[in-house]
N, C-alpha and C. Protein backbone atom coordinates (compact mmCIF):
# COMPACT_ATOMS: atom_id res chain seq x y z
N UNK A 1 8.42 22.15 40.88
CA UNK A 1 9.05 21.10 40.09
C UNK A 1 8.23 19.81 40.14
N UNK A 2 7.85 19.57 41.65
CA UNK A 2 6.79 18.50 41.60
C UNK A 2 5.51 18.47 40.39
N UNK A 3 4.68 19.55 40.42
CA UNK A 3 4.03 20.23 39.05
C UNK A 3 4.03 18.85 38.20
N UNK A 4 5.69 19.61 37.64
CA UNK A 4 5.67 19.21 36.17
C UNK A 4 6.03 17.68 36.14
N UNK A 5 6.36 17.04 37.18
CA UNK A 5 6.79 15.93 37.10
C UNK A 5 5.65 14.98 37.08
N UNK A 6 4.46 15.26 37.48
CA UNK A 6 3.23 15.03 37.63
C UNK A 6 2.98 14.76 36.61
N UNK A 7 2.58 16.10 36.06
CA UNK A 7 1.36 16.82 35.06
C UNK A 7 2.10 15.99 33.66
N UNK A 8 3.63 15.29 33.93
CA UNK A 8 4.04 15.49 32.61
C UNK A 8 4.25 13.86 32.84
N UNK A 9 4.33 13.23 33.97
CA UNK A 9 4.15 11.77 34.34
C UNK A 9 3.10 10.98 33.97
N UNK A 10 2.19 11.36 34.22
CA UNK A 10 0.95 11.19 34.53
C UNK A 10 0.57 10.58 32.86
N UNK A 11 0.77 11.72 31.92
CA UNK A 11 0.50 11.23 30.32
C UNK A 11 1.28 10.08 30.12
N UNK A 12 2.66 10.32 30.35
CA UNK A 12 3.78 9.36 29.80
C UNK A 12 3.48 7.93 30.60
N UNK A 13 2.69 7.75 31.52
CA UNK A 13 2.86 6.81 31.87
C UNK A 13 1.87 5.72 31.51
N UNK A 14 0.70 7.13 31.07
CA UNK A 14 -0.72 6.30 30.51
C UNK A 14 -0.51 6.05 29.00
N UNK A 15 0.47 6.69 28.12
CA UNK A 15 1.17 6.32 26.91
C UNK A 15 1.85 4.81 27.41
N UNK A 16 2.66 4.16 28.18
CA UNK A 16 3.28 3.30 28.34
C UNK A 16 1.97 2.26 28.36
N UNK A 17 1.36 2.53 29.23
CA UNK A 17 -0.36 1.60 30.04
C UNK A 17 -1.16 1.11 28.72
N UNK A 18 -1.20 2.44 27.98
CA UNK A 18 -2.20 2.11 27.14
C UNK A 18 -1.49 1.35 25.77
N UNK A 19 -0.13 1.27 25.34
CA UNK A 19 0.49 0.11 24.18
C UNK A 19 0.52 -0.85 24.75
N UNK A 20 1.15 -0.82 26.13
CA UNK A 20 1.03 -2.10 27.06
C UNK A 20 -0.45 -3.29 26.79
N UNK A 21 -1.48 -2.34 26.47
CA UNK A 21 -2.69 -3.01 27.11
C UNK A 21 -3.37 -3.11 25.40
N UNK A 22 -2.43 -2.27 24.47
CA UNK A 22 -3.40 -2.37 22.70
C UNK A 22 -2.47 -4.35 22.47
N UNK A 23 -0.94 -4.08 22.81
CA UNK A 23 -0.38 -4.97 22.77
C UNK A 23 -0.93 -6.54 23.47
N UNK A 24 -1.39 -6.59 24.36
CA UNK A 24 -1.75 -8.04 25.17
C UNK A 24 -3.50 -7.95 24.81
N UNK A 25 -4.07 -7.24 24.54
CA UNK A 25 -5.28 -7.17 23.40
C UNK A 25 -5.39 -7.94 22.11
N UNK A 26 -4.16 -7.57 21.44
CA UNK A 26 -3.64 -8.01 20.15
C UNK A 26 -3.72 -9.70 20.44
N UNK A 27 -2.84 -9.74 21.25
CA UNK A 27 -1.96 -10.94 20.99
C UNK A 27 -0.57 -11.48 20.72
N UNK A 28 -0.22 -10.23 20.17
CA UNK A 28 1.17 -10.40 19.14
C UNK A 28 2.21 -9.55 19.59
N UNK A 29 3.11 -9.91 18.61
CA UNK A 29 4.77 -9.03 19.23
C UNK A 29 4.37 -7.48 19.04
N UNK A 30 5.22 -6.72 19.68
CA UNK A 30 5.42 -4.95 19.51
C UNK A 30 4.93 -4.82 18.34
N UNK A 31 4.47 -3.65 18.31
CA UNK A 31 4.08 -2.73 16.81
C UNK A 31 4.35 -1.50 16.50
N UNK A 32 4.49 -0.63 16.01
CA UNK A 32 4.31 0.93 16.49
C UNK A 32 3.65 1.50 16.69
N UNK A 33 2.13 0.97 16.29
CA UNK A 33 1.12 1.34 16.35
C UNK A 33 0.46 1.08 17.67
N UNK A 34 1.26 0.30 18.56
CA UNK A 34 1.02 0.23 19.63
C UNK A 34 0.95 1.67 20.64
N UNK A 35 2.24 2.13 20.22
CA UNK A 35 2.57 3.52 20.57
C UNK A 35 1.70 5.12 20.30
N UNK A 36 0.67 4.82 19.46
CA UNK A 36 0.21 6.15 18.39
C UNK A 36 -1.44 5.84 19.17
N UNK A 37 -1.31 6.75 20.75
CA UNK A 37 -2.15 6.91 21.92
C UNK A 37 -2.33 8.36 21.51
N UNK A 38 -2.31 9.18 20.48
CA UNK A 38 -3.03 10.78 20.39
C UNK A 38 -4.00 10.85 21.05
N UNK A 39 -5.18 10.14 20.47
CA UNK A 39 -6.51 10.19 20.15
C UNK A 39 -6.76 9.89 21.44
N UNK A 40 -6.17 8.60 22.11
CA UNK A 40 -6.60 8.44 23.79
C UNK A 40 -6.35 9.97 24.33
N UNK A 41 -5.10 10.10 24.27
CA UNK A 41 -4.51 11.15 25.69
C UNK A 41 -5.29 12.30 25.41
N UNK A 42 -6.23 12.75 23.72
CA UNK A 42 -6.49 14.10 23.26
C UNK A 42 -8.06 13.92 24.23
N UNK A 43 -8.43 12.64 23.79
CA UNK A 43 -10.06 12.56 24.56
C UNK A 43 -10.06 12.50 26.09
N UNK A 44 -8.89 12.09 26.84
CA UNK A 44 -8.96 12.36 28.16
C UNK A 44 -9.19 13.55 28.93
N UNK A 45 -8.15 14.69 28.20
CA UNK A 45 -8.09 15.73 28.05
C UNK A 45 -9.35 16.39 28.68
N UNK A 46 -10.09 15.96 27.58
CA UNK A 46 -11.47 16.55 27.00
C UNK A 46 -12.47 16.38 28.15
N UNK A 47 -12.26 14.99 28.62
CA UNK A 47 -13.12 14.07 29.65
C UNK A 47 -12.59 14.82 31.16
N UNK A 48 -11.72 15.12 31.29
CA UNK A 48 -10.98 15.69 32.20
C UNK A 48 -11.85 17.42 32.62
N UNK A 49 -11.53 17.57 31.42
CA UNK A 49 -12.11 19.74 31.65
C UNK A 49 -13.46 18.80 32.08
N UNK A 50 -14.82 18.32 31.01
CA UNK A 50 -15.98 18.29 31.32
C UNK A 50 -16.45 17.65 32.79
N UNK A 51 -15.86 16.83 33.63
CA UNK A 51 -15.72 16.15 34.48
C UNK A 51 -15.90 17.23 35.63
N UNK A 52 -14.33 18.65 34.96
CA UNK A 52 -13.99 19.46 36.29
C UNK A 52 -15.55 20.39 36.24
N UNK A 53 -16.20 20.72 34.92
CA UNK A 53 -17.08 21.16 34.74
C UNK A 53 -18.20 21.45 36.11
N UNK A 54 -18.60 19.99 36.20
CA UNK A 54 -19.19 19.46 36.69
C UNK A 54 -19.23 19.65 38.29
N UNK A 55 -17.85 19.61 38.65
CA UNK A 55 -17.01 19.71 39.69
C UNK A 55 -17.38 21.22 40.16
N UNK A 56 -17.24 22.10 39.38
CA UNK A 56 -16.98 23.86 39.67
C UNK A 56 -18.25 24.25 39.87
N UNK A 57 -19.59 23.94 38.92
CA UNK A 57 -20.55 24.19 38.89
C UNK A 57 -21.40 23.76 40.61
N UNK A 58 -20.50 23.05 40.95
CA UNK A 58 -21.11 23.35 42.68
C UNK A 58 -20.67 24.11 43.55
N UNK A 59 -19.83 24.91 42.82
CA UNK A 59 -19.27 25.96 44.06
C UNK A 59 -19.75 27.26 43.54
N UNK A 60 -19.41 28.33 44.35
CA UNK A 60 -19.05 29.94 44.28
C UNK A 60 -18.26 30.69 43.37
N UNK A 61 -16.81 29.74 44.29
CA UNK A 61 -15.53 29.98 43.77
C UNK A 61 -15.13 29.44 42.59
N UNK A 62 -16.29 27.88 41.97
CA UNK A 62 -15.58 27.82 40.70
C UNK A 62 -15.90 28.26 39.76
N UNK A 63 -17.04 29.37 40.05
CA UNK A 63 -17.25 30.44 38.60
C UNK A 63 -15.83 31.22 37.89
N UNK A 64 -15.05 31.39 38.93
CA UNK A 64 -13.76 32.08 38.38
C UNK A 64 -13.39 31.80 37.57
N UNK A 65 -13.29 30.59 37.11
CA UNK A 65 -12.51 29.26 36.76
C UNK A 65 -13.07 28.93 35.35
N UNK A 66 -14.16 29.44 35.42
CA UNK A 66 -15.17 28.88 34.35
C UNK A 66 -14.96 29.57 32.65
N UNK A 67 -13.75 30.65 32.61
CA UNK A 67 -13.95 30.98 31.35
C UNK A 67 -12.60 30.43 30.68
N UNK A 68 -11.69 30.08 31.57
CA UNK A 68 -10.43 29.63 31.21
C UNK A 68 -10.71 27.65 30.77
N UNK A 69 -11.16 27.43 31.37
CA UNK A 69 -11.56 25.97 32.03
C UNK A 69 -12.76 25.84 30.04
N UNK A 70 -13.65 26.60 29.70
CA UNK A 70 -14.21 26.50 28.47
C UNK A 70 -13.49 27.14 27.63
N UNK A 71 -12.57 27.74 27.56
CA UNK A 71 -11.28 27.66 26.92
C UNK A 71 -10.86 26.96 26.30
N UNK A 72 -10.45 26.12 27.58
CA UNK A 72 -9.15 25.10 27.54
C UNK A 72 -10.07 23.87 26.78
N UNK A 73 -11.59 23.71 26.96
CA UNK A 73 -12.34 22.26 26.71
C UNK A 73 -12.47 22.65 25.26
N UNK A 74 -13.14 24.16 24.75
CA UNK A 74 -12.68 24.58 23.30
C UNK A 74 -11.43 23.88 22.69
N UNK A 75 -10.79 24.35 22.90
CA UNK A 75 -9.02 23.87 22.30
C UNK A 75 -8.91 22.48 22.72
N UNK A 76 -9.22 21.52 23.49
CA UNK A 76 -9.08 20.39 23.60
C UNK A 76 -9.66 19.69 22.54
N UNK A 77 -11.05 19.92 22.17
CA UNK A 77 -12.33 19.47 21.46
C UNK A 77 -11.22 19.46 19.80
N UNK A 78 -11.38 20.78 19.68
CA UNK A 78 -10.52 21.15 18.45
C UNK A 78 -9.51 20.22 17.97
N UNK A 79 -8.73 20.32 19.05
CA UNK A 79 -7.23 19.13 18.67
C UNK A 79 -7.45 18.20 19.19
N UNK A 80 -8.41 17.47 19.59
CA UNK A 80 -9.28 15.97 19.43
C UNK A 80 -9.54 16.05 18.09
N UNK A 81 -9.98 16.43 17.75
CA UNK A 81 -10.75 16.50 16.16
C UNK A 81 -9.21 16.35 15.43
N UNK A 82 -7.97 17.36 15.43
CA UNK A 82 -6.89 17.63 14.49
C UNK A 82 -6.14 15.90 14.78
N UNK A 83 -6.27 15.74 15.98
CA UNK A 83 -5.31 13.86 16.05
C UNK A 83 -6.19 13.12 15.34
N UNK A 84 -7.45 13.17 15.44
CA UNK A 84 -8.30 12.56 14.59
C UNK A 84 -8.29 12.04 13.58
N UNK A 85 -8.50 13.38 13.09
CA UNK A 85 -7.79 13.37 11.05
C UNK A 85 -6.15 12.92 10.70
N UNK A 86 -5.30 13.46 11.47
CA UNK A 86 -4.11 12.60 11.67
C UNK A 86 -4.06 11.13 11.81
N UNK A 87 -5.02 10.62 12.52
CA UNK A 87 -5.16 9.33 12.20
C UNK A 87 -5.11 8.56 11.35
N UNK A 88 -6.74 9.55 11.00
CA UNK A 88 -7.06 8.83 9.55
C UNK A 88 -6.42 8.96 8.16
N UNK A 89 -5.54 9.97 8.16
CA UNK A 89 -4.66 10.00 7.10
C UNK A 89 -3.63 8.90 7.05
N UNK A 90 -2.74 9.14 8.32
CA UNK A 90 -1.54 7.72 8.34
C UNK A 90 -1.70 6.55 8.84
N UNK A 91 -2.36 6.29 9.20
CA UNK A 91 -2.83 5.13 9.19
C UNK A 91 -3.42 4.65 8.69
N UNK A 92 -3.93 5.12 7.32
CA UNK A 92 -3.71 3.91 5.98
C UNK A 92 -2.81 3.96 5.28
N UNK A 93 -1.20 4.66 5.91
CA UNK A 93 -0.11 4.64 5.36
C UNK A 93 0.99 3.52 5.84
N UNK A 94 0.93 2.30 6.11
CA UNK A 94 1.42 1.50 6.97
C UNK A 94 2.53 1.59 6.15
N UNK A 95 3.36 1.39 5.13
CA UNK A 95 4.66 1.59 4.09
C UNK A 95 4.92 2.68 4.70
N UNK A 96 4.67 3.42 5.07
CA UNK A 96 5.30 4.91 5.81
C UNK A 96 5.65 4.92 7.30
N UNK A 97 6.20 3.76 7.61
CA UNK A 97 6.36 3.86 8.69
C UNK A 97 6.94 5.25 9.65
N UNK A 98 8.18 5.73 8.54
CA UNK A 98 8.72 7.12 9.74
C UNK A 98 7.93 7.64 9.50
N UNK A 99 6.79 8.28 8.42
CA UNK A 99 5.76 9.34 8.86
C UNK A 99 4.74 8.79 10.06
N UNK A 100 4.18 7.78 9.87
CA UNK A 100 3.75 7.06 11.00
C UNK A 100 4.17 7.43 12.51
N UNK A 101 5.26 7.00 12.52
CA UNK A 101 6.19 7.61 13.80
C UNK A 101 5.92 9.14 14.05
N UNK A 102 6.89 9.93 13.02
CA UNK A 102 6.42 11.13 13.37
C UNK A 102 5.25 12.01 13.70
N UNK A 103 4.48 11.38 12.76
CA UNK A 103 3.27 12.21 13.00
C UNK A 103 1.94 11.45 13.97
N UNK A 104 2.35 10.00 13.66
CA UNK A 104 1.19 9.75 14.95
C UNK A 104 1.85 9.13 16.40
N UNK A 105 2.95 8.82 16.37
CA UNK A 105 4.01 8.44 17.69
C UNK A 105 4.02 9.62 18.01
N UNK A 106 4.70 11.04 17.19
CA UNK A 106 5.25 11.65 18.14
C UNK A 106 4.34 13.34 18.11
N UNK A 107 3.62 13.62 16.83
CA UNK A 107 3.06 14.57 17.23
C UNK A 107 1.92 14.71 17.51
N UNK A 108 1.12 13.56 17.45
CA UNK A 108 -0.72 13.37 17.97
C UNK A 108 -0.11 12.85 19.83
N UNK A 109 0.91 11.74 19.92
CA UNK A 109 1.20 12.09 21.20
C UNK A 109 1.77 12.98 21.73
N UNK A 110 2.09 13.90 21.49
CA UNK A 110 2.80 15.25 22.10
C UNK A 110 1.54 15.73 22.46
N UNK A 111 0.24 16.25 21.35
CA UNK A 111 -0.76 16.95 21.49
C UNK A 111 -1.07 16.34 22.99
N UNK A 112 -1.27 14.91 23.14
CA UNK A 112 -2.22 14.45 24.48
C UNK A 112 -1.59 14.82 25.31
N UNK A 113 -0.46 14.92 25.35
CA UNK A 113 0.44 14.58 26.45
C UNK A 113 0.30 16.47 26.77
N UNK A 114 0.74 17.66 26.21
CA UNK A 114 0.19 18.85 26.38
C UNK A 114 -0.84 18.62 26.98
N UNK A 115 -2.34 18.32 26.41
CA UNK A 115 -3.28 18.52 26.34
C UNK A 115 -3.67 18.32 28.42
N UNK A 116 -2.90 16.55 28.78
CA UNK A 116 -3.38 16.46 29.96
C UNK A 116 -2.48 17.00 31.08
N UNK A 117 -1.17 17.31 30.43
CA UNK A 117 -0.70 18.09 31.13
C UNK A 117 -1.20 19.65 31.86
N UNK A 118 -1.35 20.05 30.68
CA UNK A 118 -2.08 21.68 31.07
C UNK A 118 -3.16 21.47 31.62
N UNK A 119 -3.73 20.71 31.61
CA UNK A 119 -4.99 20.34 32.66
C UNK A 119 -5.07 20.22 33.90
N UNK A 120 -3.90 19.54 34.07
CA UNK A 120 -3.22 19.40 35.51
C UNK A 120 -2.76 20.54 35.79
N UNK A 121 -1.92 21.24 35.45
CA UNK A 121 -1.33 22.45 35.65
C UNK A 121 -1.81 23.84 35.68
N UNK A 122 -2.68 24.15 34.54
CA UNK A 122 -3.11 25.42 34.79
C UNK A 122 -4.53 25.51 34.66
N UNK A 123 -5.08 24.34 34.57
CA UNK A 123 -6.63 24.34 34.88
C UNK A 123 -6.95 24.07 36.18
N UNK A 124 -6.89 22.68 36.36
CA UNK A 124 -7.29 21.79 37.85
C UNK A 124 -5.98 22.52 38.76
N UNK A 125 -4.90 22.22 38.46
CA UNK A 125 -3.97 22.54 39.50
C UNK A 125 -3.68 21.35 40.35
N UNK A 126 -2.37 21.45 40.96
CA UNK A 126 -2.00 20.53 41.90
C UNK A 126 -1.72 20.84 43.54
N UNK A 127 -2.38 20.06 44.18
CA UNK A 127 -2.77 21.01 45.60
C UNK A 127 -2.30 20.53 46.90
């Protein structure tokens, strides 16, 4: 249970960190766009597998590891790229605010938030 409270903390909290920090950047009151962190949480992700990369390639034991682990940096890369284009579509939709919401509040952040979760969880692991 600890796991998931982690693996699933850990995003949500760097979603909070990172509007926190687009916001006092700005200057100005709340936005929603403060909120629409895909693209962060999808590239952490990413930064995360290549990092562990790095990490495994000095051991024995982290050859095991190594086909799941380029897997997972495959499919990360990929849906880095898919929040991407999500971006760039609604967000030159500012009149659209609920698609806005939906699709870059809540489903480019869902992707990150998966993305660094499973990283934690069934890549790296928690030890």
């Amino acid at each position: 249970m600890l796991n998931y409270v982690i693996a699933l903390g850990i995003p949500l909290v760097l979603i909070l960190l990172g509007a926190l920090a687009k916001k006092l950047v700005r200057g100005t009151t709340w936005e929603a766009r403060d909120f629409f962190l895909g693209v962060e949480l999808s590239i952490s992700a990413v930064s995360s597998a290549l990092i562990y990369i790095f990490e495994l390639s000095k051991s024995v034991t982290g050859q095991e590891k190594s086909i799941s682990l380029g897997i997972f940096t495959a499919t990360s890369l990929l849906l880095f790229f898919a929040v991407m284009a999500f971006h760039q579509d609604w967000e030159k939709k500012p009149q659209d605010i609920k698609g806005q919401r939906i699709w870059l509040g809540g489903v480019c952040n869902l992707i990150g938030v998966v993305l660094l979760s499973g990283f934690v969880l069934f890549v790296k692991g928690i030890q």
